[in-house]
Protein backbone atom coordinates (compact mmCIF):
# COMPACT_ATOMS: atom_id res chain seq x y z
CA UNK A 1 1.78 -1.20 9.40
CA UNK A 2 3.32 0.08 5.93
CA UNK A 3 -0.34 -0.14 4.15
CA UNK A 4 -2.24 0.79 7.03
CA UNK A 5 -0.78 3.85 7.88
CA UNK A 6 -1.92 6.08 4.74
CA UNK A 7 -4.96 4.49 4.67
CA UNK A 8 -8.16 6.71 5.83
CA UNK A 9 -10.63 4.30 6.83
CA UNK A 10 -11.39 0.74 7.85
CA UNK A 11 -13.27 -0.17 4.51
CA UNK A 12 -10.31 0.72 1.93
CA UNK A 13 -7.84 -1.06 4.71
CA UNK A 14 -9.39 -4.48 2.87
CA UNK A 15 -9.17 -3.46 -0.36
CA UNK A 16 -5.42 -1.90 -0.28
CA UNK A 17 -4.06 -5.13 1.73
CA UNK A 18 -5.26 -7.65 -0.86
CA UNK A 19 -3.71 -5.36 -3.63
CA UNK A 20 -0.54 -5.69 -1.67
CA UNK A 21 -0.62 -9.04 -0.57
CA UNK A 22 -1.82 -11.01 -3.08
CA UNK A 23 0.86 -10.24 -5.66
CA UNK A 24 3.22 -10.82 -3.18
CA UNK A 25 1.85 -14.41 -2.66
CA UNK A 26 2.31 -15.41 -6.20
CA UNK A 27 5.38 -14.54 -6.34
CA UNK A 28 6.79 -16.20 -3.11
CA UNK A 29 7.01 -19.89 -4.93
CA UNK A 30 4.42 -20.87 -2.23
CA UNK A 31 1.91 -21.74 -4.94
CA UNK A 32 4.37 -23.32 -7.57
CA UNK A 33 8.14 -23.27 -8.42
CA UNK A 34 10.44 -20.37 -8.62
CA UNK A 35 13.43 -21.69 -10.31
CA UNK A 36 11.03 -21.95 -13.61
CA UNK A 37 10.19 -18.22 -14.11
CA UNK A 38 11.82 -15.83 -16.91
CA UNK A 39 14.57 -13.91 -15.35
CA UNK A 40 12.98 -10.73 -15.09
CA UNK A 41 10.50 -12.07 -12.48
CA UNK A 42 12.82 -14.03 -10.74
CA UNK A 43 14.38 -10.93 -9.95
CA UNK A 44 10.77 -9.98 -8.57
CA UNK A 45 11.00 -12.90 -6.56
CA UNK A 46 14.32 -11.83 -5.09
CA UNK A 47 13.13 -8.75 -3.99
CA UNK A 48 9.94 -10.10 -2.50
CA UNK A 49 10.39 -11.24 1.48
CA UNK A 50 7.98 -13.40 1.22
CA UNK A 51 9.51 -15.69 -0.81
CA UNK A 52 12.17 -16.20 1.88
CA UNK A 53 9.40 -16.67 4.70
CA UNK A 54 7.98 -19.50 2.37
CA UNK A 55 11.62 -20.68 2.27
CA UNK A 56 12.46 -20.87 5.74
CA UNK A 57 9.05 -23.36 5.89
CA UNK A 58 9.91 -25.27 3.58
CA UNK A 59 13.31 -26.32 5.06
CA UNK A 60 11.31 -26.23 8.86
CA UNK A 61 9.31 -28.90 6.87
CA UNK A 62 12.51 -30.94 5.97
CA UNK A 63 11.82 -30.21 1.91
CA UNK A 64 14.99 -28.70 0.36
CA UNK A 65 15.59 -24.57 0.52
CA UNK A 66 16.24 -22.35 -2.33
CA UNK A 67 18.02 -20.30 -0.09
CA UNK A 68 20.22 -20.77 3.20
CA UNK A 69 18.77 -20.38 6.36
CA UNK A 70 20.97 -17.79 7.17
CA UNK A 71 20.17 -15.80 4.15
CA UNK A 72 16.22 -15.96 4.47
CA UNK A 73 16.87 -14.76 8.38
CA UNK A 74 19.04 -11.61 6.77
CA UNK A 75 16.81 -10.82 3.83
CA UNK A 76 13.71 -11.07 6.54
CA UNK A 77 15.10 -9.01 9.14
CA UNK A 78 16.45 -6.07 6.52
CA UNK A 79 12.58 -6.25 4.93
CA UNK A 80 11.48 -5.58 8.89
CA UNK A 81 13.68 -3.03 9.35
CA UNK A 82 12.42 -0.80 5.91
CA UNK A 83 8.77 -1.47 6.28
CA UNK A 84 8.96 -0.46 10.08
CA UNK A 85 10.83 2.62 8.95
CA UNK A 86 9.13 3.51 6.07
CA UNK A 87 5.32 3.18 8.21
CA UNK A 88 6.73 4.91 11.15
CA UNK A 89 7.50 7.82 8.71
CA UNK A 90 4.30 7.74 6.82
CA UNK A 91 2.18 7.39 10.50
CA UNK A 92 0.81 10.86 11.70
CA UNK A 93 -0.60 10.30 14.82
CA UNK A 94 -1.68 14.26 15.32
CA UNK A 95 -3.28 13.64 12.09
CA UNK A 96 -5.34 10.80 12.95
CA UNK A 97 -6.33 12.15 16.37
CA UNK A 98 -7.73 15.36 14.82
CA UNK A 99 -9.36 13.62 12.43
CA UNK A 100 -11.29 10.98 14.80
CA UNK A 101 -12.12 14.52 17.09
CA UNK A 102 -13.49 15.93 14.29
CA UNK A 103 -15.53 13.33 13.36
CA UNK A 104 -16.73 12.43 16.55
CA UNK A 105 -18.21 15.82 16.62
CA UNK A 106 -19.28 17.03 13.58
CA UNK A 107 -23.27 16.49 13.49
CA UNK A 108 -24.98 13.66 11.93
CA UNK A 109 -26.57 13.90 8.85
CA UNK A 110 -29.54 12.21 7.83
């Protein structure tokens, strides 16, 4: 909801989401080991709820967590929480509405 709400149409939707979500994949741990990286992007990684979503797998899948359970669960939830706040903020329905209505009837061009 956070990158969809500023974004105008359907095509730059792709494009913005794989900006966003692809950096956050590499630096979950999902694709190798977090407890290797140079301080400065571990502290990336901290900040990153991703990497806590990848954590609570791995201990679902019985391999050992980085992280407690109950700490993943907190850092998850608070991420929720700002992202919902920050795209309810950014979402203009009104502005959207007016939009589609003037699109829908503004005249075709060929």
């Amino acid at each position: 909801l956070l990158v969809a709400a500023p974004v105008r149409s359907v095509e730059n939707f792709a494009a913005v989401v794989n900006v966003v979500l692809f950096p956050l994949l590499f630096l979950s741990g999902a694709l190798y080991p977090t407890s290797t990286m140079p301080a400065w992007l571990y502290a990336a990684v901290r900040l990153n709820p991703v990497t806590y979503a990848v954590d609570l797998m791995r201990g679902a899948l019985g391999q050992p967590m980085e992280f407690s359970a109950a700490t993943s669960l907190a850092a998850l939830g608070v991420a929720i929480v700002v992202a919902f706040t920050a795209a309810a903020a950014l979402f203009d329905p009104e502005l959207r509405l007016s939009r589609a209505g003037r699109e829908a009837t503004a005249p075709k061009r060929r």
